[in-house]
Protein backbone atom coordinates (compact mmCIF):
# COMPACT_ATOMS: atom_id res chain seq x y z
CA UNK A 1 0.00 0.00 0.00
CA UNK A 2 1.28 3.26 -1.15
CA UNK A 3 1.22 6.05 1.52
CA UNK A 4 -0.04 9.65 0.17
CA UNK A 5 -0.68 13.08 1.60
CA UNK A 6 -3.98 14.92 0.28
CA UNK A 7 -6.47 17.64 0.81
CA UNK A 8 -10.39 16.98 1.08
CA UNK A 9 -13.63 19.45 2.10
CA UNK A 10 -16.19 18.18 4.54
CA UNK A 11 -18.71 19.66 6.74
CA UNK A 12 -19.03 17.93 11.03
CA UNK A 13 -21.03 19.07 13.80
CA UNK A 14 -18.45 19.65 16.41
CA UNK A 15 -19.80 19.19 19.80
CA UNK A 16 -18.61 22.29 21.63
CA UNK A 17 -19.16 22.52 25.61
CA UNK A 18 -22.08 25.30 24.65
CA UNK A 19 -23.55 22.55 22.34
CA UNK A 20 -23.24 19.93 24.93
CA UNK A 21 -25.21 21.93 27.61
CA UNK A 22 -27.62 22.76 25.34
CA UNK A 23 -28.80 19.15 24.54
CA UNK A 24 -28.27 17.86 28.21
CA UNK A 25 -30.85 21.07 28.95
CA UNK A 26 -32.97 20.12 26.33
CA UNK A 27 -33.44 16.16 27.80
CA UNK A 28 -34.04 17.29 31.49
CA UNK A 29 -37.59 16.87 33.34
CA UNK A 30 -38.62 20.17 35.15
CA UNK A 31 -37.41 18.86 38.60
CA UNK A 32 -33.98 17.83 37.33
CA UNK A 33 -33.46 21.50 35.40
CA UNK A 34 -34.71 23.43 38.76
CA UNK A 35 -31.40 21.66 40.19
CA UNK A 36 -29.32 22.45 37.22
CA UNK A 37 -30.43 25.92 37.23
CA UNK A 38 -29.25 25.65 41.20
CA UNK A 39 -25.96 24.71 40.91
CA UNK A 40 -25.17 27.03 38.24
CA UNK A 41 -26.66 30.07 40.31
CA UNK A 42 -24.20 28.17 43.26
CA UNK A 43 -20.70 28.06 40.61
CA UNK A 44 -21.02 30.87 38.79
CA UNK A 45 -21.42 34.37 40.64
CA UNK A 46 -22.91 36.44 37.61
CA UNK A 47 -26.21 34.31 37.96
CA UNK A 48 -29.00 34.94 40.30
CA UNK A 49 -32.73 34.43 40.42
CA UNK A 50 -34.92 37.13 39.37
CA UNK A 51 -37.31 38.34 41.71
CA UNK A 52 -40.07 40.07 39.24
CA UNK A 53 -40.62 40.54 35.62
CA UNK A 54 -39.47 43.87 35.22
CA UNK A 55 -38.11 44.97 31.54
CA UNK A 56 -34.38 44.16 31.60
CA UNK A 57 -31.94 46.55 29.92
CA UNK A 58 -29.30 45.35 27.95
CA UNK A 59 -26.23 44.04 29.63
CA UNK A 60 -23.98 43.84 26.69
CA UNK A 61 -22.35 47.46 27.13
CA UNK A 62 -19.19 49.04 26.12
CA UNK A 63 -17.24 48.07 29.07
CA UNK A 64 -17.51 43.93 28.24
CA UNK A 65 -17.40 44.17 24.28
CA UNK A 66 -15.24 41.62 24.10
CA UNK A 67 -17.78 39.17 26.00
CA UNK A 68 -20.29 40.42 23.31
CA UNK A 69 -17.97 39.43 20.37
CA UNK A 70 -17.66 35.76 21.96
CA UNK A 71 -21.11 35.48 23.15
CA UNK A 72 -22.17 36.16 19.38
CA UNK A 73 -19.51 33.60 18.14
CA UNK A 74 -21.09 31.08 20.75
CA UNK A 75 -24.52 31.79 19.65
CA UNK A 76 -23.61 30.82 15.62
CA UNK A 77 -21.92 27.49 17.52
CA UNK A 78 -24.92 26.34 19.48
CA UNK A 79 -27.60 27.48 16.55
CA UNK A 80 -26.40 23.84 14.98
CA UNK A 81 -28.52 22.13 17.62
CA UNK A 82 -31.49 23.01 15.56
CA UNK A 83 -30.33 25.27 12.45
CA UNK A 84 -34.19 26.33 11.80
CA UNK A 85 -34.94 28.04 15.69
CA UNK A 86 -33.43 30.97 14.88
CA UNK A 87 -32.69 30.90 18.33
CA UNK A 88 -30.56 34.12 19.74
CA UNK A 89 -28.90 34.39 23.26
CA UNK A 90 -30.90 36.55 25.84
CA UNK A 91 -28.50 38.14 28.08
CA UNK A 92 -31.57 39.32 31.14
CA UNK A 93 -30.05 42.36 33.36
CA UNK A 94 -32.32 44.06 35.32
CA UNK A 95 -32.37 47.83 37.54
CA UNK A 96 -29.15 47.73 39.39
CA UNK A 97 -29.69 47.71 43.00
CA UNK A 98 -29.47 50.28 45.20
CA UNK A 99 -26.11 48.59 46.98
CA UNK A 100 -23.09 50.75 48.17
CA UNK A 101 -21.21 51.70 44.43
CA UNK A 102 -18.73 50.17 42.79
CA UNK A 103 -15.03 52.57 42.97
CA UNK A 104 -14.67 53.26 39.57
CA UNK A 105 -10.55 52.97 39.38
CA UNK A 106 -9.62 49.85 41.35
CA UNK A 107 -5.40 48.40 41.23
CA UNK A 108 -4.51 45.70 39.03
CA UNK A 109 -3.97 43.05 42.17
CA UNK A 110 -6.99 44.43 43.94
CA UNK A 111 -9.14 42.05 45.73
CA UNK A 112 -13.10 41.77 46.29
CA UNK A 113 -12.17 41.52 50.14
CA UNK A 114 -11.30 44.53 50.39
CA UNK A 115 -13.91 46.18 49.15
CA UNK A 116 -16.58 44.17 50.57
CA UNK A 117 -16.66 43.38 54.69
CA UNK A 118 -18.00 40.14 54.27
CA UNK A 119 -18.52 38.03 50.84
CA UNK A 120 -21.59 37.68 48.87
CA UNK A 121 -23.22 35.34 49.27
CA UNK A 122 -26.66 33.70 47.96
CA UNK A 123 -29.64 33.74 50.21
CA UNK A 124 -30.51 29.74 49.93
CA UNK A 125 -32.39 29.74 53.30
CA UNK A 126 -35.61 29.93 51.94
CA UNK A 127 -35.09 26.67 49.34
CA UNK A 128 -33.52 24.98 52.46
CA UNK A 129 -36.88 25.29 54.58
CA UNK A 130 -38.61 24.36 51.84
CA UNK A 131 -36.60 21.60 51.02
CA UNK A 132 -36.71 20.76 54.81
CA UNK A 133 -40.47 20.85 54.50
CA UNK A 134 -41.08 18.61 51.86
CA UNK A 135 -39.22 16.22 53.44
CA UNK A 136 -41.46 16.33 56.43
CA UNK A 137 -44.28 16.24 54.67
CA UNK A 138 -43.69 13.36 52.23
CA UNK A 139 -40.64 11.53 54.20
CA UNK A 140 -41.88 8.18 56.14
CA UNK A 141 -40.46 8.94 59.92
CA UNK A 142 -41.49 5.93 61.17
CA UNK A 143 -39.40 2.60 61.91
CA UNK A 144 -38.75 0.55 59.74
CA UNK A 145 -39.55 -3.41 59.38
CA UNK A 146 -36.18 -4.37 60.35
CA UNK A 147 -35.64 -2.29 63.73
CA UNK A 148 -39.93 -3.27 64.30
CA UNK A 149 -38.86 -7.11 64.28
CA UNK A 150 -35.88 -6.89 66.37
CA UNK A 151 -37.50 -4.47 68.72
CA UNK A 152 -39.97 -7.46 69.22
CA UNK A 153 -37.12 -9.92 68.90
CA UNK A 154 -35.72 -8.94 71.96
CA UNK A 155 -38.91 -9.32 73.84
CA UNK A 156 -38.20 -12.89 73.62
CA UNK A 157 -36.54 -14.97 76.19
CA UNK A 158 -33.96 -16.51 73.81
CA UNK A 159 -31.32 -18.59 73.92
CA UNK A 160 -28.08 -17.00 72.35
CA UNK A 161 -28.07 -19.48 69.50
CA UNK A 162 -31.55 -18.66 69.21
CA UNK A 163 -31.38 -15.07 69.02
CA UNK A 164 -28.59 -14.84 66.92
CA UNK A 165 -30.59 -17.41 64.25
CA UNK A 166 -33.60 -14.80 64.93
CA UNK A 167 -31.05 -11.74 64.00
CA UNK A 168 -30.20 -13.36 60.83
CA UNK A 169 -33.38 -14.45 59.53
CA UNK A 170 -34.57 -11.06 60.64
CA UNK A 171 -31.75 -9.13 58.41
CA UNK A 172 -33.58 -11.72 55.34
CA UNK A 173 -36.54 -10.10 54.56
CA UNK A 174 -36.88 -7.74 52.11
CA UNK A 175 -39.18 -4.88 52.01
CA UNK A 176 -41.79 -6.54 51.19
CA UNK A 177 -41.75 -8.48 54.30
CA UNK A 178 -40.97 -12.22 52.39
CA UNK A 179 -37.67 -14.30 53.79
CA UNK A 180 -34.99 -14.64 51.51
CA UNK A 181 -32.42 -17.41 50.75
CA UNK A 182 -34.44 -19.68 53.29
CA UNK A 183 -31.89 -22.55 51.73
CA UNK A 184 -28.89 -20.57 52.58
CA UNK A 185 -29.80 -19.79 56.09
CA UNK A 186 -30.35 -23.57 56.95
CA UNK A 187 -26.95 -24.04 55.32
CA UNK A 188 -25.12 -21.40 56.76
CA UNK A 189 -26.18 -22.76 60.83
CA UNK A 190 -25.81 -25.79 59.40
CA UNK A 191 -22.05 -25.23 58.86
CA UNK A 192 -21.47 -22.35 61.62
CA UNK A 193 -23.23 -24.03 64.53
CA UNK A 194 -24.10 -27.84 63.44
CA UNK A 195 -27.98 -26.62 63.21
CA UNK A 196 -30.23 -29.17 61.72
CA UNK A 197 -33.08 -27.32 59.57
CA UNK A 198 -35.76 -28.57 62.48
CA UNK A 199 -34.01 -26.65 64.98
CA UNK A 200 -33.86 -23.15 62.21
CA UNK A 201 -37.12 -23.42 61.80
CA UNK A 202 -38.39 -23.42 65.25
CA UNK A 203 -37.12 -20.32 65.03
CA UNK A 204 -38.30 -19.21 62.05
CA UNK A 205 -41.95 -20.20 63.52
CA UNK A 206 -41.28 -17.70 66.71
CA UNK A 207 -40.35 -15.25 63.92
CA UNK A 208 -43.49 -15.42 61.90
CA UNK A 209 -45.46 -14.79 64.95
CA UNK A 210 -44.73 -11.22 65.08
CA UNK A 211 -46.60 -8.41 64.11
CA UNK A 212 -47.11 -7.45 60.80
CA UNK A 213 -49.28 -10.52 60.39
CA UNK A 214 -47.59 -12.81 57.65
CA UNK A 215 -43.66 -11.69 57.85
CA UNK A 216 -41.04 -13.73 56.78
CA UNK A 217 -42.61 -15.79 54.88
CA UNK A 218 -41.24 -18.28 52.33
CA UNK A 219 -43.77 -17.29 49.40
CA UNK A 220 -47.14 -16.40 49.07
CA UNK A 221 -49.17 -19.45 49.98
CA UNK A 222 -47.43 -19.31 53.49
CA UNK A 223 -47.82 -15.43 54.25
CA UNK A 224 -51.65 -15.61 53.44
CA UNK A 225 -51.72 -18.81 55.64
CA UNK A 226 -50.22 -17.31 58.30
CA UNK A 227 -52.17 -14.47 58.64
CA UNK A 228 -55.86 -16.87 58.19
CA UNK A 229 -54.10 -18.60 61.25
CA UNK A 230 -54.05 -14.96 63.42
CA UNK A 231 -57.68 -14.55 62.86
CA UNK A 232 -60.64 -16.26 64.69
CA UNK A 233 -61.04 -19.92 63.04
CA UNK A 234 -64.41 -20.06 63.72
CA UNK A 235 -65.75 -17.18 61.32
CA UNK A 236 -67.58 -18.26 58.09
CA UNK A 237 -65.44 -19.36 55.30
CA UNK A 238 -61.88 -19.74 57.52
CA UNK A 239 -61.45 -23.21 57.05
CA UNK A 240 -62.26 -22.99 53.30
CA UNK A 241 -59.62 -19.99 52.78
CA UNK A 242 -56.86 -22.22 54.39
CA UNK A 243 -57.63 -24.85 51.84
CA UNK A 244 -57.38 -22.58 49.10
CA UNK A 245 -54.54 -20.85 50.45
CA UNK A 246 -52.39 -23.93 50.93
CA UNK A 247 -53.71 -26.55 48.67
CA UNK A 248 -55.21 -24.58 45.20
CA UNK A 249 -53.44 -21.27 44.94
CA UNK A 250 -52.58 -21.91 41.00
CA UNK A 251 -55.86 -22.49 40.35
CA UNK A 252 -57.16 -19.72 42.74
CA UNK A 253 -54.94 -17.74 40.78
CA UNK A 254 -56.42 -18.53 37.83
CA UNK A 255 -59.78 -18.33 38.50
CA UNK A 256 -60.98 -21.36 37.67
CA UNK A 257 -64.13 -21.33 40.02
CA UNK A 258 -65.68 -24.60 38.37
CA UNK A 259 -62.35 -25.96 39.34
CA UNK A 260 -62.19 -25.16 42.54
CA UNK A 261 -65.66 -26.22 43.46
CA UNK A 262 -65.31 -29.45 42.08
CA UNK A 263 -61.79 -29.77 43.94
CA UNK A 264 -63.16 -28.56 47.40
CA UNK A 265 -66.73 -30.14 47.06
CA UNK A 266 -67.74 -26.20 48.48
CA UNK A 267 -71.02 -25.01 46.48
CA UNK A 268 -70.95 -21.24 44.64
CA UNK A 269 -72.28 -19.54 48.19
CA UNK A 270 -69.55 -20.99 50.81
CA UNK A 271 -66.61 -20.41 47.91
CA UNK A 272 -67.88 -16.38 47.56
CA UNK A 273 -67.32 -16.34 51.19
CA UNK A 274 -63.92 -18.02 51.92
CA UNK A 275 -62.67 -15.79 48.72
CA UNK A 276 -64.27 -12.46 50.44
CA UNK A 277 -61.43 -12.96 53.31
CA UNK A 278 -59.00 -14.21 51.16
CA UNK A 279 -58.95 -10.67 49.45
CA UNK A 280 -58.96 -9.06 53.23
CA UNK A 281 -55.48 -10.43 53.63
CA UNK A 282 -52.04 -8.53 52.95
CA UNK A 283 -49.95 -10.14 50.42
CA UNK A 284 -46.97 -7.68 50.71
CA UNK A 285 -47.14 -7.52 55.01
CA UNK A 286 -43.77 -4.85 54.60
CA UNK A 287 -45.27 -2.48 52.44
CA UNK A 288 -46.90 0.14 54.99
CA UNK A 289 -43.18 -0.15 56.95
CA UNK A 290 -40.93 0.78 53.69
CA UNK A 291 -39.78 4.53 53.40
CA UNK A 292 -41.39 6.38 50.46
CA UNK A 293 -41.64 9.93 49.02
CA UNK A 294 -44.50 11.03 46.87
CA UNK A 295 -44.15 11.68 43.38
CA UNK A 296 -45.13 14.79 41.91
CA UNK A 297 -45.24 16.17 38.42
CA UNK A 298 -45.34 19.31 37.21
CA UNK A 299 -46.96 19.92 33.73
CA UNK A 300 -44.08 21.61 31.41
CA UNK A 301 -46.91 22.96 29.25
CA UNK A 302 -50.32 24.33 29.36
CA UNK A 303 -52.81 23.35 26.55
CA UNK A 304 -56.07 25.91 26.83
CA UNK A 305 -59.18 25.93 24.67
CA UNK A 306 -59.88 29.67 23.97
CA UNK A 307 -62.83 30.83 21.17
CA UNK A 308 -62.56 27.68 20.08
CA UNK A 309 -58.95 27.53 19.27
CA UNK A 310 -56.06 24.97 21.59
CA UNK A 311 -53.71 27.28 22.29
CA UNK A 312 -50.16 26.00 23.96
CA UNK A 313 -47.94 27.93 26.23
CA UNK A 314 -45.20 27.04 29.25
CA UNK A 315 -45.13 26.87 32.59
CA UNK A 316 -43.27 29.37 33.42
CA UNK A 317 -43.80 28.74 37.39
CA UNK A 318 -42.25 25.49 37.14
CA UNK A 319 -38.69 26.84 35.92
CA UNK A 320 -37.22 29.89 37.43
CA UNK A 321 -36.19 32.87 35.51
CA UNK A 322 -32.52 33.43 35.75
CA UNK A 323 -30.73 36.79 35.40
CA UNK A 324 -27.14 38.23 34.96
CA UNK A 325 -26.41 40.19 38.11
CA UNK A 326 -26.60 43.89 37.07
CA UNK A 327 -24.07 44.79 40.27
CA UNK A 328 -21.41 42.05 38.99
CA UNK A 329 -21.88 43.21 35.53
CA UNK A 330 -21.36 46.88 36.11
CA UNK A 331 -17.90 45.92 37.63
CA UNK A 332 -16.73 43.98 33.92
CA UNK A 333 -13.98 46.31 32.49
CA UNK A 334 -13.16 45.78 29.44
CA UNK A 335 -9.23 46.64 29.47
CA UNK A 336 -8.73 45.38 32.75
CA UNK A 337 -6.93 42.09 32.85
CA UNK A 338 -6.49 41.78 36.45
CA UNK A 339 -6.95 38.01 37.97
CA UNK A 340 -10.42 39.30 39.63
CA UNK A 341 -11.52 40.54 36.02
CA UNK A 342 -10.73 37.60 34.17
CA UNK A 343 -12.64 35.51 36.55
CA UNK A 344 -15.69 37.53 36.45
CA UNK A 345 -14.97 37.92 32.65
CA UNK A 346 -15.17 34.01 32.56
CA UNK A 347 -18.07 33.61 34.86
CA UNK A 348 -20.02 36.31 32.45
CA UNK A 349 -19.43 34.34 29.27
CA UNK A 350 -20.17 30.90 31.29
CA UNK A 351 -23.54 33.03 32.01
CA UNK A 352 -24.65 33.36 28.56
CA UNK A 353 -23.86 29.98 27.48
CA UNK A 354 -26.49 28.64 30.44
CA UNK A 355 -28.90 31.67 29.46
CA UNK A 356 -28.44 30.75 26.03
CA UNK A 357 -28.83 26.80 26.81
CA UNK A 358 -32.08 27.77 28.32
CA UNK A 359 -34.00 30.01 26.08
CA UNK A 360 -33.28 26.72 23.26
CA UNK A 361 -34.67 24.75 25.64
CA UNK A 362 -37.64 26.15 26.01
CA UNK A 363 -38.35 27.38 22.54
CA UNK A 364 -37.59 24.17 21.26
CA UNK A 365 -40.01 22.40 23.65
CA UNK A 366 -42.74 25.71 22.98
CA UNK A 367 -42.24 24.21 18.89
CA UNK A 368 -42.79 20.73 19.64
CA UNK A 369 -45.79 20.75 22.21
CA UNK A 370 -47.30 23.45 19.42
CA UNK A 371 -46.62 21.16 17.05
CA UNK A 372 -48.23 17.74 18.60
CA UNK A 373 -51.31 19.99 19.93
CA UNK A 374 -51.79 20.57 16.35
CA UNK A 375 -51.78 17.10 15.15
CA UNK A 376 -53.74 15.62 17.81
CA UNK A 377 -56.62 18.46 17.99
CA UNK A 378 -59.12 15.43 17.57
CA UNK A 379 -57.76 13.52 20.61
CA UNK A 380 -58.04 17.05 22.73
CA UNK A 381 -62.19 17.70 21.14
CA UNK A 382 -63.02 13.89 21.46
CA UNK A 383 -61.18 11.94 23.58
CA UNK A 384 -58.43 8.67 23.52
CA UNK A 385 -60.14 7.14 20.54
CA UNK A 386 -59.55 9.77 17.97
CA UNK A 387 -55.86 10.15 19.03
CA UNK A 388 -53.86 9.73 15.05
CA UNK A 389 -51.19 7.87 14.96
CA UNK A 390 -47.84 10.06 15.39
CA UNK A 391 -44.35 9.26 15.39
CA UNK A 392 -41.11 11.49 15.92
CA UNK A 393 -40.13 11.57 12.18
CA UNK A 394 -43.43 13.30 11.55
CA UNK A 395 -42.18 15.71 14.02
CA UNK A 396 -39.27 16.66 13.23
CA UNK A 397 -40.27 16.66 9.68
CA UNK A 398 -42.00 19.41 10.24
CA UNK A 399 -39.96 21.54 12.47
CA UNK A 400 -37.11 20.88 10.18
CA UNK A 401 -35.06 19.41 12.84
CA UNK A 402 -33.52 16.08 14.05
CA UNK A 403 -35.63 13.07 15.55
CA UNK A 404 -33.06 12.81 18.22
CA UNK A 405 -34.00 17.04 19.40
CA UNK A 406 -37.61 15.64 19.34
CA UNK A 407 -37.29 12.78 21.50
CA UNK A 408 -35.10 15.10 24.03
CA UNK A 409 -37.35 17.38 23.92
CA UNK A 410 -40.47 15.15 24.38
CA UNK A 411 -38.14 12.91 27.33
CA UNK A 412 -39.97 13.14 30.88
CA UNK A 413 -41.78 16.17 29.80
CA UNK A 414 -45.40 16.59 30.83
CA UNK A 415 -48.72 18.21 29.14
CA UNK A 416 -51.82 19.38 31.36
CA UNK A 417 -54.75 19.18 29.17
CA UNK A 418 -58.58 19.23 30.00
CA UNK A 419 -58.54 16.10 29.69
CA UNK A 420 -56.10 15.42 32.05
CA UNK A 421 -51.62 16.15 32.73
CA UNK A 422 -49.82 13.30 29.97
CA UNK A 423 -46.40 12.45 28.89
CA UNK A 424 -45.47 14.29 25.71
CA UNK A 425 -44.81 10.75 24.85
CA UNK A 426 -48.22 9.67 25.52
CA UNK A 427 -48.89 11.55 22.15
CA UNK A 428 -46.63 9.38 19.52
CA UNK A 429 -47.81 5.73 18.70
CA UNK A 430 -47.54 3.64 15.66
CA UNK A 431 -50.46 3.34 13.11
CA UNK A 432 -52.65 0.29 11.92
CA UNK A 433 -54.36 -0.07 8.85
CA UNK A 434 -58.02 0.13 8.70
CA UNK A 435 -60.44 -1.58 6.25
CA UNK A 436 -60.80 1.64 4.25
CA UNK A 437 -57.39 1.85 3.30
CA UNK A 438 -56.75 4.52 6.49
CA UNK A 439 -54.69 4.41 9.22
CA UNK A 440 -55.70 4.33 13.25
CA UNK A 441 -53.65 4.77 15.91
CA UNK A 442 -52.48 2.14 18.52
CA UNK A 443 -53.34 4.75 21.34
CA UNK A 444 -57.08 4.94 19.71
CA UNK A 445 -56.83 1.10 19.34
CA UNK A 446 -56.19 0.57 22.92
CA UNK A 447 -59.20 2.57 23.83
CA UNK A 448 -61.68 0.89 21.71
CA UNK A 449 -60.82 -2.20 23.80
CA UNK A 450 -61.20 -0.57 27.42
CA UNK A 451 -64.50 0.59 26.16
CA UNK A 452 -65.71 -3.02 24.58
CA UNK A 453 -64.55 -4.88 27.55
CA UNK A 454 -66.12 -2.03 29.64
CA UNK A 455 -69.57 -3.20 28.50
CA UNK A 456 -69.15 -6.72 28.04
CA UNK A 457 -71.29 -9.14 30.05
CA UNK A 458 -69.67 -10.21 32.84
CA UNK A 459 -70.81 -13.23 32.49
CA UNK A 460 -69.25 -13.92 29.39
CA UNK A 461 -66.40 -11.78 29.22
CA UNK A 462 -65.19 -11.75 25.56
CA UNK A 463 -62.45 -13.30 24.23
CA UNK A 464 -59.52 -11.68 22.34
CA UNK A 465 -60.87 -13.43 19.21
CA UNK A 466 -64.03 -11.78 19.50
CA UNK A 467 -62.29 -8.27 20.32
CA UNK A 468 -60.89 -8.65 17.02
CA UNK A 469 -64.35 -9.49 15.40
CA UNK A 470 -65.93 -6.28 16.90
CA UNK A 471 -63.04 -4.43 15.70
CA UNK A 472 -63.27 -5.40 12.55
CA UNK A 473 -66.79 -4.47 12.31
CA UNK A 474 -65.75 -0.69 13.11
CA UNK A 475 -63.27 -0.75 10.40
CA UNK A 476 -59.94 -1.64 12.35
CA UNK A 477 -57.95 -4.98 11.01
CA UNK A 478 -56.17 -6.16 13.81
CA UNK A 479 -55.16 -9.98 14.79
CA UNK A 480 -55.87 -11.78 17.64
CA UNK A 481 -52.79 -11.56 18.77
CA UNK A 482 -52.44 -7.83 18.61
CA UNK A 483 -55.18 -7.62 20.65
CA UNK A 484 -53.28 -9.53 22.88
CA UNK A 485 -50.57 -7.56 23.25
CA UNK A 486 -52.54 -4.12 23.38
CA UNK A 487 -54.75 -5.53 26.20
CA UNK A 488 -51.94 -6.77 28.42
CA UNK A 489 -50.45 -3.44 27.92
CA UNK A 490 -53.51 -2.08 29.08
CA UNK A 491 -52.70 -4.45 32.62
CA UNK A 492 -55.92 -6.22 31.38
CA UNK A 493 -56.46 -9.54 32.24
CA UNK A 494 -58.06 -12.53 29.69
CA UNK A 495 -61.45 -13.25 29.31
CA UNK A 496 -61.14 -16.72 32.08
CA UNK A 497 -59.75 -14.12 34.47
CA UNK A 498 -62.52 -11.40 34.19
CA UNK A 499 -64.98 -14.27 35.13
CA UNK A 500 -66.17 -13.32 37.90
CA UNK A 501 -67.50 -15.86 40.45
């Protein structure tokens, strides 16, 4: 092979640090970008938050035209994220405040401490009580299920062997309150202490007996029996429910009721009773003990019906509106080179990148939600079943940008509608061909089942066969199978299971 030297043209996206915070922006859910926007406000000392919506002056003066020049170079840079926004960098500067004035001639090695008694600093004491209060409020403060059982564990009068066979089976349930790695255990005192598995589960017995009723169970069939053998034995339907519980629990499962009456000899009346406390019982006894915070969402974008037009616009209480600081600004000289003034200098163009980053964040999300608000007006006037199908390339076909900016942009982001708050990816689904050469929606799809099994006789719930019929009738060709797979989606069970008793 004959080595060579030549010359070729190309055109490459380069991924420049302004580009890179632009599209890890774009991809963040509300929550996640109110931390972002945090830490940057924390690193950078030109940012603050801005306390009103005043008109903000222009902050690119005379005295920092050299930040201007590279803040316009950045802005041609980052415009490749999505070469049809158009959008420009919003440098927000507000009324200085009325704080003791800057000395207008400062020396070369002069430092902020000695203009300033103490430093500036960030007033964060309001996010921490509110950050202190959430906690409270949504923060489980109770005990948890290990420290409950060995609280009662040491009630006991145990041997040492004992209690220390307690202690581990204890530190073996999970969270949901089910023993783990029973086999291990038995092995483990087996080889420690020359336990045989009788002696291990004596223990294990002792352990079972505490309160939540049905901990440390092996598997299901024993928790529900243990807690049937904590209530009263002599209520109706008790000793049916244990035979279910320990002898039929696949076919309870199941529920093959002709099955199980012709396995227990019961008749319909006694088996509608024994199942009645059989649904009383707990089948996760840990749950109410495990630590959990709520989960909230906060809509991204509001969709509004006014004079009969959707109209789309963001939340602009869920993100908060970031600012240059006018005092820091005013102290930018340009012919200064000083160590203080190239660190401010730095921190200022750092502060239009992340103002930049954010006004392409949200106009690109504005363009999208505008965009699939437009193509799903039906779904907003009529409801899930006239939702079209959708899919990014449509998008971003006509935004003129990339599918991978739509499915940022669409990532963890949430629309409140009348009808209710949905993903932005609740909106795309693939399309199925309909017997008049159209195309329906899988979305649509899915809700034509909910409402056909929603009026179905109970009696003889219908089949996914005959879901396919019906929807064939009304002009949709799916297969059985489809149906299948769009009603388990839906966390809807087959027609044997929707039997009821």
């Amino acid at each position: 092979m004959k080595q060579a030297l030549g010359m070729r043209t190309g055109q490459a996206l380069t991924m420049t640090p302004a580009l890179q915070q632009a599209i890890r922006l774009l991809q963040l859910s509300t929550l996640d970008l109110k931390q972002e926007i945090q830490q940057a406000i924390e690193s950078n000392l030109m940012l603050e938050l801005s306390d009103d919506d005043s008109p903000e002056p222009d902050a690119n003066t005379d005295a920092d035209a050299e930040s201007v020049e590279d803040a316009g170079a950045m802005s041609e840079r980052t415009s490749s994220l999505d070469a049809s926004d158009g959008l420009a960098a919003e440098v927000a500067a507000t009324e200085v405040r009325g704080d003791e004035p800057m000395q207008d001639e400062m020396p070369v090695d002069a430092d902020w401490g000695d203009i300033y008694d103490t430093p500036v600093k960030s007033d964060n004491s309001s996010d921490d009580d509110d950050l202190a209060e959430f906690r409270r409020a949504n923060q489980h403060s109770g005990e948890t299920l290990l420290e409950h059982l060995r609280w009662q564990a040491g009630l006991l009068p145990l041997k040492e062997w004992e209690a220390e066979v307690a202690d581990y089976l204890i530190d073996a349930v999970n969270d949901d309150g089910y023993l783990e790695d029973w086999d291990e255990a038995c092995e483990h005192f087996r080889e420690a202490f020359g336990l045989r598995v009788e002696q291990v589960e004596k223990v294990l017995r002792q352990v079972q007996d505490f309160d939540p009723p049905g901990v440390a169970a092996r598997d299901l069939g024993e928790c529900l029996r243990l807690q049937l053998q904590q209530l009263d034995a002599g209520q109706p339907g008790h000793a049916l429910a244990l035979l279910l519980v320990e002898k039929h629990l696949p076919m309870l499962a199941r529920r093959d009721y002709p099955g199980l009456r012709r396995a227990t000899g019961h008749d319909e009346a006694g088996l509608r009773v024994a199942l009645a406390l059989i649904q009383r019982l707990q089948p996760h006894p840990g749950r109410p003990y495990a630590a959990h915070e709520s989960d909230y969402i906060e809509p991204d974008v509001f969709v509004t019906k006014h004079q009969g037009k959707w109209r789309v616009g963001l939340n602009r209480e869920s993100t908060p509106v970031v600012r240059i600081n006018p005092h820091y600004l005013s102290m930018v000289k340009r012919a200064d080179s000083s160590k203080d003034q190239l660190t401010m200098k730095t921190h200022l163009q750092e502060a239009r990148y992340f103002l930049h980053s954010l006004q392409s964040r949200n106009d690109t999300l504005l363009r999208v939600a505008q965009c699939i608000v437009e193509e799903q007006r039906a779904f907003l006037d009529y409801g899930p079943e006239a939702m079209r199908p959708l899919v990014l390339r449509d998008v971003a076909g006509q935004l003129g940008i990339h599918e991978s900016t739509v499915s940022r942009a669409t990532a963890n982001k949430y629309l409140l509608t009348p009808r209710g708050l949905f993903e932005l990816k609740h909106f795309f689904s693939s399309h199925v061909q309909t017997s008049d050469g159209g195309v329906a929606s899988a979305t649509a799809i899915q809700a034509m089942l909910k409402r056909l099994i929603a009026a179905e006789n109970p009696a003889q719930p219908l089949s996914d066969a005959t879901l396919a019929d019906l929807l064939q009738k009304e002009g949709i060709q799916v297969a059985r199978r489809t149906v299948a797979k769009y009603r388990e989606a839906m966390n809807l069970p087959p027609s044997h299971e929707r039997r009821p008793l």
